[in-house]
C-alpha atoms as a PDB file:
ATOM      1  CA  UNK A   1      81.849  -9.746  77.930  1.00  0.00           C
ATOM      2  CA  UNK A   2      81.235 -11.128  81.203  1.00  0.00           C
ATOM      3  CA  UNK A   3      79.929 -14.194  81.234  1.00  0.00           C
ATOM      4  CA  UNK A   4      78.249 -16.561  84.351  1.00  0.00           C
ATOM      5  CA  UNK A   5      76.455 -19.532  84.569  1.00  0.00           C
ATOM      6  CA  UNK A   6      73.451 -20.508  86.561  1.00  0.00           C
ATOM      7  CA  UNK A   7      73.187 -24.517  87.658  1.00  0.00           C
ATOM      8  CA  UNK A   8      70.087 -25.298  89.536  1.00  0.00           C
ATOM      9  CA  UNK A   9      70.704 -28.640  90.965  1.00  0.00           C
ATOM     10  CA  UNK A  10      67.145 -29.569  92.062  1.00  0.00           C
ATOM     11  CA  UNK A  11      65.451 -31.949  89.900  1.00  0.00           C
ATOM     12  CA  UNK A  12      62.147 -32.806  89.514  1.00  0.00           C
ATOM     13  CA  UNK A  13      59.954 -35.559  91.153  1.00  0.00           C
ATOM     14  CA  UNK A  14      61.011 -38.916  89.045  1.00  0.00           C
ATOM     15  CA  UNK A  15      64.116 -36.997  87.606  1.00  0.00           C
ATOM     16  CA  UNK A  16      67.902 -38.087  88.286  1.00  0.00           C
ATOM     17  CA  UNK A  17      69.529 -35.712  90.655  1.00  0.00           C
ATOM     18  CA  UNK A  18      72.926 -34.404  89.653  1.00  0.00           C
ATOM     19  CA  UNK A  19      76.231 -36.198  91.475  1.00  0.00           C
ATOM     20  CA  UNK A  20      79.301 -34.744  91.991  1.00  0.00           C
ATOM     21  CA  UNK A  21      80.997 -35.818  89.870  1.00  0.00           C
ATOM     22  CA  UNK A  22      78.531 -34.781  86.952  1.00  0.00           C
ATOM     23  CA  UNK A  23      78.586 -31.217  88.784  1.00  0.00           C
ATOM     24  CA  UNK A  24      82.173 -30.780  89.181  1.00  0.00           C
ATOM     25  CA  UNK A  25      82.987 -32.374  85.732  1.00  0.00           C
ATOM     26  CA  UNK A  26      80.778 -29.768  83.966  1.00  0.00           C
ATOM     27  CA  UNK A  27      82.264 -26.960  86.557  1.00  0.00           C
ATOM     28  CA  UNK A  28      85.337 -27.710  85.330  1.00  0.00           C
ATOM     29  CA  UNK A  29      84.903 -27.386  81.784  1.00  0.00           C
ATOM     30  CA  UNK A  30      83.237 -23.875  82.167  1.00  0.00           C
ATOM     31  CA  UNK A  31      86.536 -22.918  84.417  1.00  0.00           C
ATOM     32  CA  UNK A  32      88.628 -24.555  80.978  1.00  0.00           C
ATOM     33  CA  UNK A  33      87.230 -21.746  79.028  1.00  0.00           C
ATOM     34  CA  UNK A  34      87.021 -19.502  80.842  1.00  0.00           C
ATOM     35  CA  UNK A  35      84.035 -18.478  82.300  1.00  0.00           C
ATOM     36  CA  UNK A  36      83.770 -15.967  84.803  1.00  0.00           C
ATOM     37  CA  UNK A  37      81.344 -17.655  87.683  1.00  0.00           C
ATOM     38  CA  UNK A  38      79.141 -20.548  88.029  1.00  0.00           C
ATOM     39  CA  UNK A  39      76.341 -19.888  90.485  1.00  0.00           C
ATOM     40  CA  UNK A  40      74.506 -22.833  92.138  1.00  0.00           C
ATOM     41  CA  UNK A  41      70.839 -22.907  93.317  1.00  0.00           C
ATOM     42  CA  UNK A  42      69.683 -25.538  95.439  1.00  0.00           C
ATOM     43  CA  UNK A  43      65.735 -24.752  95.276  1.00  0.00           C
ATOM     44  CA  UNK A  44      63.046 -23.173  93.418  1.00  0.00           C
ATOM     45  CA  UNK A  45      60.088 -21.279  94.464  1.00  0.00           C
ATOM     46  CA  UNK A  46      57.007 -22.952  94.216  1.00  0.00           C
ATOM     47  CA  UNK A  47      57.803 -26.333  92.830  1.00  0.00           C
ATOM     48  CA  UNK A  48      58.046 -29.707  94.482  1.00  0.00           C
ATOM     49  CA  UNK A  49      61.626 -30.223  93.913  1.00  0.00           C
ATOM     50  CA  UNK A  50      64.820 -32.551  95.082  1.00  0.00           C
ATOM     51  CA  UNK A  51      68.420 -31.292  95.676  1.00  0.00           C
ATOM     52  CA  UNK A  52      71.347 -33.820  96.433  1.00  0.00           C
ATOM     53  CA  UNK A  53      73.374 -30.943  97.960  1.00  0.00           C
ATOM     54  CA  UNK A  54      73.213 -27.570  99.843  1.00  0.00           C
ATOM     55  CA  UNK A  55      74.385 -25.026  97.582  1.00  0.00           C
ATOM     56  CA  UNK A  56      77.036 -23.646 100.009  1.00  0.00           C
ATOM     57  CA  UNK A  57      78.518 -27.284 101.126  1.00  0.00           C
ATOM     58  CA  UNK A  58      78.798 -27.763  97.609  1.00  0.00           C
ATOM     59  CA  UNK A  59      80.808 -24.675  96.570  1.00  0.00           C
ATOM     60  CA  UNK A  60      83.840 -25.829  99.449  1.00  0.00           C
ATOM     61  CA  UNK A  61      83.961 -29.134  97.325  1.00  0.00           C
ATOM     62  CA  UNK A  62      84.286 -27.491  94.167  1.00  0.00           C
ATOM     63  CA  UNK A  63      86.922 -25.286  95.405  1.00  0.00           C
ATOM     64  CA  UNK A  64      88.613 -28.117  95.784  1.00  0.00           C
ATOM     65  CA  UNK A  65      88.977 -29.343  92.225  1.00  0.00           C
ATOM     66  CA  UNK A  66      89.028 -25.828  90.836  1.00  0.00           C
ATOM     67  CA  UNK A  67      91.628 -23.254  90.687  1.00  0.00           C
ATOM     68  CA  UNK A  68      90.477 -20.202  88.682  1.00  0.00           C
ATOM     69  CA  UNK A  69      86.339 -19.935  88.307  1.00  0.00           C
ATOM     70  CA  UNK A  70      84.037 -17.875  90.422  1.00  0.00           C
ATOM     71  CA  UNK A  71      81.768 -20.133  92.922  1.00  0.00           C
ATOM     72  CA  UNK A  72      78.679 -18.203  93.973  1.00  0.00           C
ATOM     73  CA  UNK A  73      76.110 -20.020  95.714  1.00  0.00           C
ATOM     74  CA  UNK A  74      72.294 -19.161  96.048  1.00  0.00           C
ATOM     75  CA  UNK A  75      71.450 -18.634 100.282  1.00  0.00           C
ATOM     76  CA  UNK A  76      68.143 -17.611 101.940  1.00  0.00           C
ATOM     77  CA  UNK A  77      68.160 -14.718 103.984  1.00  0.00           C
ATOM     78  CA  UNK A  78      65.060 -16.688 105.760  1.00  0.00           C
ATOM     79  CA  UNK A  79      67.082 -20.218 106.576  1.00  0.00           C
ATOM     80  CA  UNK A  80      69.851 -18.192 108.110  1.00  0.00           C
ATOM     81  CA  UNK A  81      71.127 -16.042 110.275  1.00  0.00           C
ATOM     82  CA  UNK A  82      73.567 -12.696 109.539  1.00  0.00           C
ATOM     83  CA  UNK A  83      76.351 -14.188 111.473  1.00  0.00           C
ATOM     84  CA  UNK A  84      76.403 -17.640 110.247  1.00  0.00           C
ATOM     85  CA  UNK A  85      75.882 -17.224 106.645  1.00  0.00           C
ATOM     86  CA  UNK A  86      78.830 -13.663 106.581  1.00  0.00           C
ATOM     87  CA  UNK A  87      80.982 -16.589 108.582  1.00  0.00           C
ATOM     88  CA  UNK A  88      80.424 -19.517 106.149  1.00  0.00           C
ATOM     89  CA  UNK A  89      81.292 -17.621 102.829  1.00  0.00           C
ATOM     90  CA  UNK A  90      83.845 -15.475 104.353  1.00  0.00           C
ATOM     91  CA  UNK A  91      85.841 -19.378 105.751  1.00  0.00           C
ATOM     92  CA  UNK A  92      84.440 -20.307 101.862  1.00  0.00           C
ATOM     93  CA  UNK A  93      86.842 -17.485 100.719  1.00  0.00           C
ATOM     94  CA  UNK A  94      89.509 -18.275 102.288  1.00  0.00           C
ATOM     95  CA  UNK A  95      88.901 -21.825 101.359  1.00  0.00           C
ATOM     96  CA  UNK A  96      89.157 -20.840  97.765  1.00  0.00           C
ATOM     97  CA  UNK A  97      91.523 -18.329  97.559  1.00  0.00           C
ATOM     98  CA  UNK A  98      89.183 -15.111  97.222  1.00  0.00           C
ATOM     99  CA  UNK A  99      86.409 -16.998  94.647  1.00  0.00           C
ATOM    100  CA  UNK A 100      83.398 -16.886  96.312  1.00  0.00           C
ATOM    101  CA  UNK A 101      80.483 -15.260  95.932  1.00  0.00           C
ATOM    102  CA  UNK A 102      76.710 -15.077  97.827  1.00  0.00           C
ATOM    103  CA  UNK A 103      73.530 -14.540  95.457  1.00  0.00           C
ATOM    104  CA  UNK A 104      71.099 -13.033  97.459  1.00  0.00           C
ATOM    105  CA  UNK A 105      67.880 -12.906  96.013  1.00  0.00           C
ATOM    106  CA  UNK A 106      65.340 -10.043  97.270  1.00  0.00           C
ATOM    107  CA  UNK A 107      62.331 -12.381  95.800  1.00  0.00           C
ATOM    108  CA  UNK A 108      60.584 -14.497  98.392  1.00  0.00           C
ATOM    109  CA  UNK A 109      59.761 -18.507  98.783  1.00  0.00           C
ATOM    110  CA  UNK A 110      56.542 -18.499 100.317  1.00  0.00           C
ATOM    111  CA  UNK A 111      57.612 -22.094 100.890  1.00  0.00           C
ATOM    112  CA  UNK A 112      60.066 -21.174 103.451  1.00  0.00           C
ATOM    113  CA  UNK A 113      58.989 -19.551 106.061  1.00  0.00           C
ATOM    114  CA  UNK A 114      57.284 -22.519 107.804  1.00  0.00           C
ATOM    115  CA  UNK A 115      60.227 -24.073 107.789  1.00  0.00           C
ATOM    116  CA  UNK A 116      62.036 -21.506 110.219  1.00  0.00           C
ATOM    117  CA  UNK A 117      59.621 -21.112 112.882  1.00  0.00           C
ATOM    118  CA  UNK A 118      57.287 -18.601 110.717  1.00  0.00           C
ATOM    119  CA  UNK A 119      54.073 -20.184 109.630  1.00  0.00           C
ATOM    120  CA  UNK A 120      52.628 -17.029 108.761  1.00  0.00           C
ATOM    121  CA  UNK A 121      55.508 -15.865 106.840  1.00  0.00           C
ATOM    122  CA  UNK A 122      56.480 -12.081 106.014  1.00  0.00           C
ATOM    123  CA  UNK A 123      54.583  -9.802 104.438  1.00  0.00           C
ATOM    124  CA  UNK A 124      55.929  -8.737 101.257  1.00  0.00           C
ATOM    125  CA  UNK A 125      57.189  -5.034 102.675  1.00  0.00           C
ATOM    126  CA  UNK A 126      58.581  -6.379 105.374  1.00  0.00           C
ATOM    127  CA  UNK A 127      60.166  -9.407 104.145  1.00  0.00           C
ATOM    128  CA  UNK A 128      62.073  -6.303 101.679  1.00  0.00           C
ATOM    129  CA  UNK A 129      63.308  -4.504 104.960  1.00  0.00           C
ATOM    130  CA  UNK A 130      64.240  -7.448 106.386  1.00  0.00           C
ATOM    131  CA  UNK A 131      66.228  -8.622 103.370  1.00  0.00           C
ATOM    132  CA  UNK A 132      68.327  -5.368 103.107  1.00  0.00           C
ATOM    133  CA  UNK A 133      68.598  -5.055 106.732  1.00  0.00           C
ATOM    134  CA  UNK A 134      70.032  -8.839 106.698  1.00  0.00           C
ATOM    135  CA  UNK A 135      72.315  -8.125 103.904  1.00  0.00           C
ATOM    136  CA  UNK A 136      73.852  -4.463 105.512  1.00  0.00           C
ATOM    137  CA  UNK A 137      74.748  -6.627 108.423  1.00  0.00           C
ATOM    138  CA  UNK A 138      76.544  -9.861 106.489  1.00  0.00           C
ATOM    139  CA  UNK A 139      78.597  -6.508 104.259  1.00  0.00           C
ATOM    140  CA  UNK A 140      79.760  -5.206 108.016  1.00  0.00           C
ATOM    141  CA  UNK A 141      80.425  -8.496 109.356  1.00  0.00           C
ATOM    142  CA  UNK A 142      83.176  -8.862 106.332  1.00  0.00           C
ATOM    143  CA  UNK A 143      84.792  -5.895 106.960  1.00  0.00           C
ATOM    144  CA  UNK A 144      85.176  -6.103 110.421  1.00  0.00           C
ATOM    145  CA  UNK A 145      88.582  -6.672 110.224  1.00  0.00           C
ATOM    146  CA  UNK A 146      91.443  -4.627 108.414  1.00  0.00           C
ATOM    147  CA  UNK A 147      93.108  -6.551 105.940  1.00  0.00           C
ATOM    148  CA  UNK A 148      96.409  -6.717 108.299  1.00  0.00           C
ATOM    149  CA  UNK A 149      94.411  -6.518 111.861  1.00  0.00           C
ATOM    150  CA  UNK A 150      95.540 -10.178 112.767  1.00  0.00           C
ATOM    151  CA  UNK A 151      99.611 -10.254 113.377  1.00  0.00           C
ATOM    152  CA  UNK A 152      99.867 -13.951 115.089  1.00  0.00           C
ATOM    153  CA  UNK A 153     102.303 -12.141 117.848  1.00  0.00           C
ATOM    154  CA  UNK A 154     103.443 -15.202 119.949  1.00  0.00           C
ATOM    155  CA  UNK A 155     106.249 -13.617 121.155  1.00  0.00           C
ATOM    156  CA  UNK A 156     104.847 -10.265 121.859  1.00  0.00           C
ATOM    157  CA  UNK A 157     101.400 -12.249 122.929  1.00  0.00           C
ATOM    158  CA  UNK A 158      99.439  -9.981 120.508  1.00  0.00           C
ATOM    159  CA  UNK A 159      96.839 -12.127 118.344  1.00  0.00           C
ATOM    160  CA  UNK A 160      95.347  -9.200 116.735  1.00  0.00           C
ATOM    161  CA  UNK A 161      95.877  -5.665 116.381  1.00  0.00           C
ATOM    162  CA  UNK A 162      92.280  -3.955 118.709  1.00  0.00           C
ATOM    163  CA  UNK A 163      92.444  -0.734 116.354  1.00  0.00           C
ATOM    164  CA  UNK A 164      92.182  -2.439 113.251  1.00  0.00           C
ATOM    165  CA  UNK A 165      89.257  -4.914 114.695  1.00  0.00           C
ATOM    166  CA  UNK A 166      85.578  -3.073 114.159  1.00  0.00           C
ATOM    167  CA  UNK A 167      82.824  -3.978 115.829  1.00  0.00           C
ATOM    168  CA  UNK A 168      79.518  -3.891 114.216  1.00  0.00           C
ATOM    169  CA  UNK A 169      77.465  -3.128 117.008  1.00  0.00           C
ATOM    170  CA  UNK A 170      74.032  -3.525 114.917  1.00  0.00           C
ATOM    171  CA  UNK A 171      70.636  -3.212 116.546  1.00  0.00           C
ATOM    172  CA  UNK A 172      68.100  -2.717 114.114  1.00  0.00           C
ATOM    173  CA  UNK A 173      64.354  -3.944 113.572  1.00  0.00           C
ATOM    174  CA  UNK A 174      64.852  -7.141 112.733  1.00  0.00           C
ATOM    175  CA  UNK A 175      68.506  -8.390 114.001  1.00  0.00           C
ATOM    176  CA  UNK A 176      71.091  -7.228 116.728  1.00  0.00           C
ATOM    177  CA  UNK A 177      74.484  -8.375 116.035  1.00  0.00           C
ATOM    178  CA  UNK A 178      77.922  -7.248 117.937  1.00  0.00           C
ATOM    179  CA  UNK A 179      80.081  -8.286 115.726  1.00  0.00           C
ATOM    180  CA  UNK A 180      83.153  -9.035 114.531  1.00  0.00           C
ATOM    181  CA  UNK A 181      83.428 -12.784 112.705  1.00  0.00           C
ATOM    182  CA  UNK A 182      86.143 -15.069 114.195  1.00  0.00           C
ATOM    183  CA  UNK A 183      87.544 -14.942 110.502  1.00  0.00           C
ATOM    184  CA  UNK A 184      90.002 -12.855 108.965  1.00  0.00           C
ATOM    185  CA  UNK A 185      89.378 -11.064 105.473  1.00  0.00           C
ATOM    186  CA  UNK A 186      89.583 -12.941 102.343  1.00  0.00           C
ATOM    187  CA  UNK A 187      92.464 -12.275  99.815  1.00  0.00           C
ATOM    188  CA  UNK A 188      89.961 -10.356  97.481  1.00  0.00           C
ATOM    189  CA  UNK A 189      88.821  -8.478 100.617  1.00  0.00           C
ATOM    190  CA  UNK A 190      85.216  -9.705 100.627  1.00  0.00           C
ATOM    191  CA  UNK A 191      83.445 -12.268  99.088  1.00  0.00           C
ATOM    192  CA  UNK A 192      81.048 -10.756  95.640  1.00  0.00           C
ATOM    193  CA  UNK A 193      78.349  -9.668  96.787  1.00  0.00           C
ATOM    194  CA  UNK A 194      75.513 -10.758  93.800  1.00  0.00           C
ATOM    195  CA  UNK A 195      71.721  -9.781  94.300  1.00  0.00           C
ATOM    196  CA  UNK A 196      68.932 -11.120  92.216  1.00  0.00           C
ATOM    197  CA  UNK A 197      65.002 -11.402  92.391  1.00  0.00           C
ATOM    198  CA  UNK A 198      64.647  -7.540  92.271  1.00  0.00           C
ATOM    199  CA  UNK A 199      61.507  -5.601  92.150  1.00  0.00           C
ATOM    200  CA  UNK A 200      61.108  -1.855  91.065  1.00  0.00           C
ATOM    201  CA  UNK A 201      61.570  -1.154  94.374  1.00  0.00           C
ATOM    202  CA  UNK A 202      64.755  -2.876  94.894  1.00  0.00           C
ATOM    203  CA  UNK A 203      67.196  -0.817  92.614  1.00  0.00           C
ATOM    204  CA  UNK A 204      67.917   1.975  94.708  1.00  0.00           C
ATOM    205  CA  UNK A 205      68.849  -0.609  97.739  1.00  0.00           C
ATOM    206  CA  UNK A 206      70.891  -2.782  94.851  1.00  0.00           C
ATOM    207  CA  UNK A 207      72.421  -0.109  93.086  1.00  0.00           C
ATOM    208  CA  UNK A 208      73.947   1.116  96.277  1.00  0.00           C
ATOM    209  CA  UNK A 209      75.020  -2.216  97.956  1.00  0.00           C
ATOM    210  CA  UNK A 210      76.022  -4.786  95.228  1.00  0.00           C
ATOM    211  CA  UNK A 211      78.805  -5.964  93.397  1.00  0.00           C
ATOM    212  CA  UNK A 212      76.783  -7.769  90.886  1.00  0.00           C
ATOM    213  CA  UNK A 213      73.275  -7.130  90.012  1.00  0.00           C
ATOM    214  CA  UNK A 214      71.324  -9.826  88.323  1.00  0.00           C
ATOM    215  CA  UNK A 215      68.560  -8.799  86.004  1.00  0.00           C
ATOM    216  CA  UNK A 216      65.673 -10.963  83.841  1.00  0.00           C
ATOM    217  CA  UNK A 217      65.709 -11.133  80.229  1.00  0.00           C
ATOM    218  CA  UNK A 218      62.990  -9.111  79.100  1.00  0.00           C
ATOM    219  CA  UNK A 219      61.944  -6.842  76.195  1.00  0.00           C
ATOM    220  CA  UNK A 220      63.111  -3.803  78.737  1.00  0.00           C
ATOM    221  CA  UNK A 221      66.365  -5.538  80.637  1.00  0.00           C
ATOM    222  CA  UNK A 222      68.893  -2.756  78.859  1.00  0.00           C
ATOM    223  CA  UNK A 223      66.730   0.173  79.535  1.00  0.00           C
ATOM    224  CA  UNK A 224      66.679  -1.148  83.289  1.00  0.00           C
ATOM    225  CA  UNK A 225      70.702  -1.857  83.656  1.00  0.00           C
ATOM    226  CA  UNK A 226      71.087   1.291  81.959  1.00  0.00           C
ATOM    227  CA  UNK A 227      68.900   2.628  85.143  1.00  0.00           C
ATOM    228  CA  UNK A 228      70.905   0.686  87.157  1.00  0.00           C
ATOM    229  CA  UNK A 229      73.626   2.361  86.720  1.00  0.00           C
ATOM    230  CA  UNK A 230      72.144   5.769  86.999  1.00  0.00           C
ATOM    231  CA  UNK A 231      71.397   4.814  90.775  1.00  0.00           C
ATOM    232  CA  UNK A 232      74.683   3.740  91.360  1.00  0.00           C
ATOM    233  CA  UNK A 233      76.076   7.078  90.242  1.00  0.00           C
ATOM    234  CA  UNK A 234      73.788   8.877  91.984  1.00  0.00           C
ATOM    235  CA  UNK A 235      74.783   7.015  95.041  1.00  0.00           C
ATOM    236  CA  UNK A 236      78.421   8.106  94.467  1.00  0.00           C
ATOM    237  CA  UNK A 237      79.548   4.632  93.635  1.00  0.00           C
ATOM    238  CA  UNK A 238      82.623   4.626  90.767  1.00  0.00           C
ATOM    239  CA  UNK A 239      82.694   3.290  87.517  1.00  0.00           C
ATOM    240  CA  UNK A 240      84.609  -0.090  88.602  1.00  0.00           C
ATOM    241  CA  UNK A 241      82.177  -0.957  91.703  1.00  0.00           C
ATOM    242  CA  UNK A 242      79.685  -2.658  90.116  1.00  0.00           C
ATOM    243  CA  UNK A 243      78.587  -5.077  87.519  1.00  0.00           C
ATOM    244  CA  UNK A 244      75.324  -5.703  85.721  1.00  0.00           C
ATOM    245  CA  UNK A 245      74.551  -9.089  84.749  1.00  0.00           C
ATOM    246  CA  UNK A 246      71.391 -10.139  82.075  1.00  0.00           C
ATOM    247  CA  UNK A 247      70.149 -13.616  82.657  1.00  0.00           C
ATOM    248  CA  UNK A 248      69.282 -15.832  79.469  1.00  0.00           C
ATOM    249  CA  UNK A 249      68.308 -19.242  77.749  1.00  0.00           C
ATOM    250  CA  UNK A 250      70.732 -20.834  76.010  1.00  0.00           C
ATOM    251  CA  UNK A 251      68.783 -20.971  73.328  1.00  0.00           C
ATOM    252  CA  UNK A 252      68.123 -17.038  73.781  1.00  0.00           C
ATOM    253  CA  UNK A 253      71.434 -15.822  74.338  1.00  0.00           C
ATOM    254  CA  UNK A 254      72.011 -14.933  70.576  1.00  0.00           C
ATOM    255  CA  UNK A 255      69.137 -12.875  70.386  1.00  0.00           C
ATOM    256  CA  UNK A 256      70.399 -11.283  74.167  1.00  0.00           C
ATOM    257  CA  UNK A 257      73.622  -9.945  72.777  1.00  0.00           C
ATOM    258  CA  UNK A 258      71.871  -7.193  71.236  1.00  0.00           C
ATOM    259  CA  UNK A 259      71.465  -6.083  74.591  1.00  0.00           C
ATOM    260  CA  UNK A 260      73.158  -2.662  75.319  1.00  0.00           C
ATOM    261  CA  UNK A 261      74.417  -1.753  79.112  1.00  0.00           C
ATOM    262  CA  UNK A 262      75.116  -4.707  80.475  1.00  0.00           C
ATOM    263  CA  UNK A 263      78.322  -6.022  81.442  1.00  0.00           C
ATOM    264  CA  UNK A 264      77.543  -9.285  79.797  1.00  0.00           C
ATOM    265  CA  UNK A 265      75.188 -12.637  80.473  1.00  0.00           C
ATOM    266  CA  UNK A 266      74.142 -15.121  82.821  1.00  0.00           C
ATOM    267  CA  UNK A 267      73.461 -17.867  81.139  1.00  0.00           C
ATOM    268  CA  UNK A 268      69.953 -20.243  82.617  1.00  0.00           C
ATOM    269  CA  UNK A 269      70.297 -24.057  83.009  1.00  0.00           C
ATOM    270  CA  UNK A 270      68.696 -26.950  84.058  1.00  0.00           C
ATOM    271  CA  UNK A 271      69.866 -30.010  85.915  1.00  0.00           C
ATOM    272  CA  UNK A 272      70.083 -32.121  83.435  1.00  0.00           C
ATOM    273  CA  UNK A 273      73.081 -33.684  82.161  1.00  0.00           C
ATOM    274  CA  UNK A 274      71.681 -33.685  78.532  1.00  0.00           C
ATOM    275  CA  UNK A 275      71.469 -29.621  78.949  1.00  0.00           C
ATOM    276  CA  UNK A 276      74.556 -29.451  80.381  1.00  0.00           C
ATOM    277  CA  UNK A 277      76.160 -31.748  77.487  1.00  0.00           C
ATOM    278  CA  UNK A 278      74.706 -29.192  75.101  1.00  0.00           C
ATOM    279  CA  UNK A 279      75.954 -26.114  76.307  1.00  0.00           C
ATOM    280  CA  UNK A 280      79.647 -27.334  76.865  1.00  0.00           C
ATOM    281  CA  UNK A 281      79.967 -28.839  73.329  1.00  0.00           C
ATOM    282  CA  UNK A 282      77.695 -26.808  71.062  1.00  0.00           C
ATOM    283  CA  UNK A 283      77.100 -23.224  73.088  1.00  0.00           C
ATOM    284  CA  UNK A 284      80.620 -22.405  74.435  1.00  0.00           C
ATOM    285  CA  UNK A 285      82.829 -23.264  71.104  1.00  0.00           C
ATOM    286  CA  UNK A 286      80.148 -20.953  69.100  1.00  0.00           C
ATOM    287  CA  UNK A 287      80.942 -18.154  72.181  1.00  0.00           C
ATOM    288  CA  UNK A 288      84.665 -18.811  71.294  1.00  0.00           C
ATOM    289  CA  UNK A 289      84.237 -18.389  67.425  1.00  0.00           C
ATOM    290  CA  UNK A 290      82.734 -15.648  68.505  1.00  0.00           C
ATOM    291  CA  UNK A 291      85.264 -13.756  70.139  1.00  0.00           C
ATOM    292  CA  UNK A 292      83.342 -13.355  73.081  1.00  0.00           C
ATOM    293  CA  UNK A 293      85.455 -15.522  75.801  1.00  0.00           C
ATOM    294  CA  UNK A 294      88.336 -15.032  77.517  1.00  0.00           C
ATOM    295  CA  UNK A 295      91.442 -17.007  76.537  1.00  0.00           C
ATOM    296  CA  UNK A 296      92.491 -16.894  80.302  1.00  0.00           C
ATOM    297  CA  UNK A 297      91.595 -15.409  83.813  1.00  0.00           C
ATOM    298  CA  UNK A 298      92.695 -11.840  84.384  1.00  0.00           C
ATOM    299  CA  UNK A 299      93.564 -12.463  88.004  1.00  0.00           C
ATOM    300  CA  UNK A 300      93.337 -15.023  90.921  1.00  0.00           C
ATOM    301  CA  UNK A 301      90.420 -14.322  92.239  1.00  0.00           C
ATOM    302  CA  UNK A 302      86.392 -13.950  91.005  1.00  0.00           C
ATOM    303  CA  UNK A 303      87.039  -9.501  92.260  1.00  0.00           C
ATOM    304  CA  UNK A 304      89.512  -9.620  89.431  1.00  0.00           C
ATOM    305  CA  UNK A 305      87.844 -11.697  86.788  1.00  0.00           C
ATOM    306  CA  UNK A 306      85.074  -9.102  87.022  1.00  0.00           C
ATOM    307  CA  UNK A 307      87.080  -5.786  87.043  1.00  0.00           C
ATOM    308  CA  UNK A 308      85.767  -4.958  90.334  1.00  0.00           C
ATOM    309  CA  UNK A 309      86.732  -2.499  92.788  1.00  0.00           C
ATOM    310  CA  UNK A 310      88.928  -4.353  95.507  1.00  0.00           C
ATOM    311  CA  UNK A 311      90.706  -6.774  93.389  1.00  0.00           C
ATOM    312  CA  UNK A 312      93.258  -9.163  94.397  1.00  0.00           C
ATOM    313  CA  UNK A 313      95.502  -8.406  97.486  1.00  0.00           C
ATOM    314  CA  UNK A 314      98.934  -9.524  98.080  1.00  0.00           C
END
């Protein structure tokens, strides 16, 4: 069983914020047994909330005093552009030596648009085109480069091999983007690609593009990864290229591993220290009595924790 787990790292109004060091300790401990991913949100939609970090800073200082756990990191198709954001976790990547990973959630913040110089926001339809369009262009941008395009030539004066360098050359309705990033692939290819948020609608477009698809505990969640699935095969995707992910309660996860056709859980929590004290000494010792972690990581990075297609690359 795959299993991840969800930090959001706002608190509320009057509520201690998170440091670091309470972050990283409790990252730490997940990565001691483990776990396959923690994934970091720095907001949430429709609540007055406080965040000491951005998600994605945050993830290059874990990587830091981590060596084997997935970092995936929550990121707004609406505070960003394509470019940036495929740039940031592809260097974020490299940084961590292929464990990174970009949840990108199809649900919108109706908070943010005003933010980024749209007051009136997006209209629910085309906020969705935008989104996929958005997310086509950051899954080019990482594979703009064959894994041995860049040779470092000083001699011969050759930084870069031109046939192995693609350009992207997008022009679409929303964003126009040559193309490629100024930064080389990652040893496990491409960072994860996670999406979450998903509406009805959504499944075709995630079925075909993700590596991870996020779905919401409810009475129907293993009919719908079961779906899931179905999509992806019918979009001639293989067996190995993609993962389906139910998110739970820690006080519902028992009663979520009934659940069949999912790959396994993402487990919900808050930022509170109390929480977080609860789940690393009571939850994850009953998980090991159970049989259902890992004694150690399968691989170096978070493409080979998960059984994904692409895996590590030498």
């Amino acid at each position: 069983m795959h299993l991840a787990v969800s930090l959001n790292i706002t608190s509320a109004i009057g509520q201690a914020c998170l440091d670091f060091s309470g972050i990283s300790g409790f990252v730490r401990k997940a990565e001691a047994v483990g776990i396959d991913m923690v994934v970091l949100t720095d907001s949430l939609p429709g609540s007055p909330r406080s965040s000491p970090f951005e998600a994605t800073t945050l993830l290059a200082a874990l990587a830091t005093v981590t060596s084997r756990i997935g970092l995936v990191a929550n990121a707004s198709t609406l505070a960003h552009q394509p470019y940036n954001l495929a740039r940031r976790f592809a260097s974020l990547d490299i940084i961590s030596h292929g464990r990174i990973g970009w949840n990108a959630t199809i649900a919108q913040d109706q908070r943010q648009p005003a933010n980024f110089s749209r007051p009136d926001g997006f209209s629910e339809e085309d906020f969705r085109r935008r989104a996929e369009e958005f997310i086509g262009i950051v899954q080019g941008l990482w594979t703009g480069w064959d894994a041995d395009a860049l040779l470092f030539d000083r001699a011969g004066g050759r930084f870069h091999d031109p046939d192995k360098m693609h350009l992207l050359d997008h022009k679409g309705e929303f964003f126009s983007v040559r193309g490629p990033l100024n930064v080389a692939r990652s040893p496990q290819d491409r960072p994860v690609l996670m999406v979450s948020g998903l509406a009805e609608t959504d499944l075709d477009f995630a079925a075909r593009v993700a590596d991870v698809i996020m779905l919401d505990d409810e009475p129907m969640a293993g009919v719908k990864a079961y779906d899931v699935r179905r999509r992806a095969l019918a979009a001639g995707r293989g067996a190995d290229a993609l993962k389906v992910l139910i998110s739970a309660a820690p006080e519902m996860l028992e009663a979520s591993l009934g659940f069949e056709g999912c790959d396994g859980f993402n487990v919900v929590l808050p930022a509170d220290p109390s929480a977080l004290d609860d789940f690393t000494g009571r939850v994850l010792p009953e998980l090991r009595r159970l049989k259902l972690l890992r004694h150690e990581y399968p691989g170096a990075t978070l493409r080979a924790h998960l059984g994904l297609g692409g895996g590590d690359r030498p």
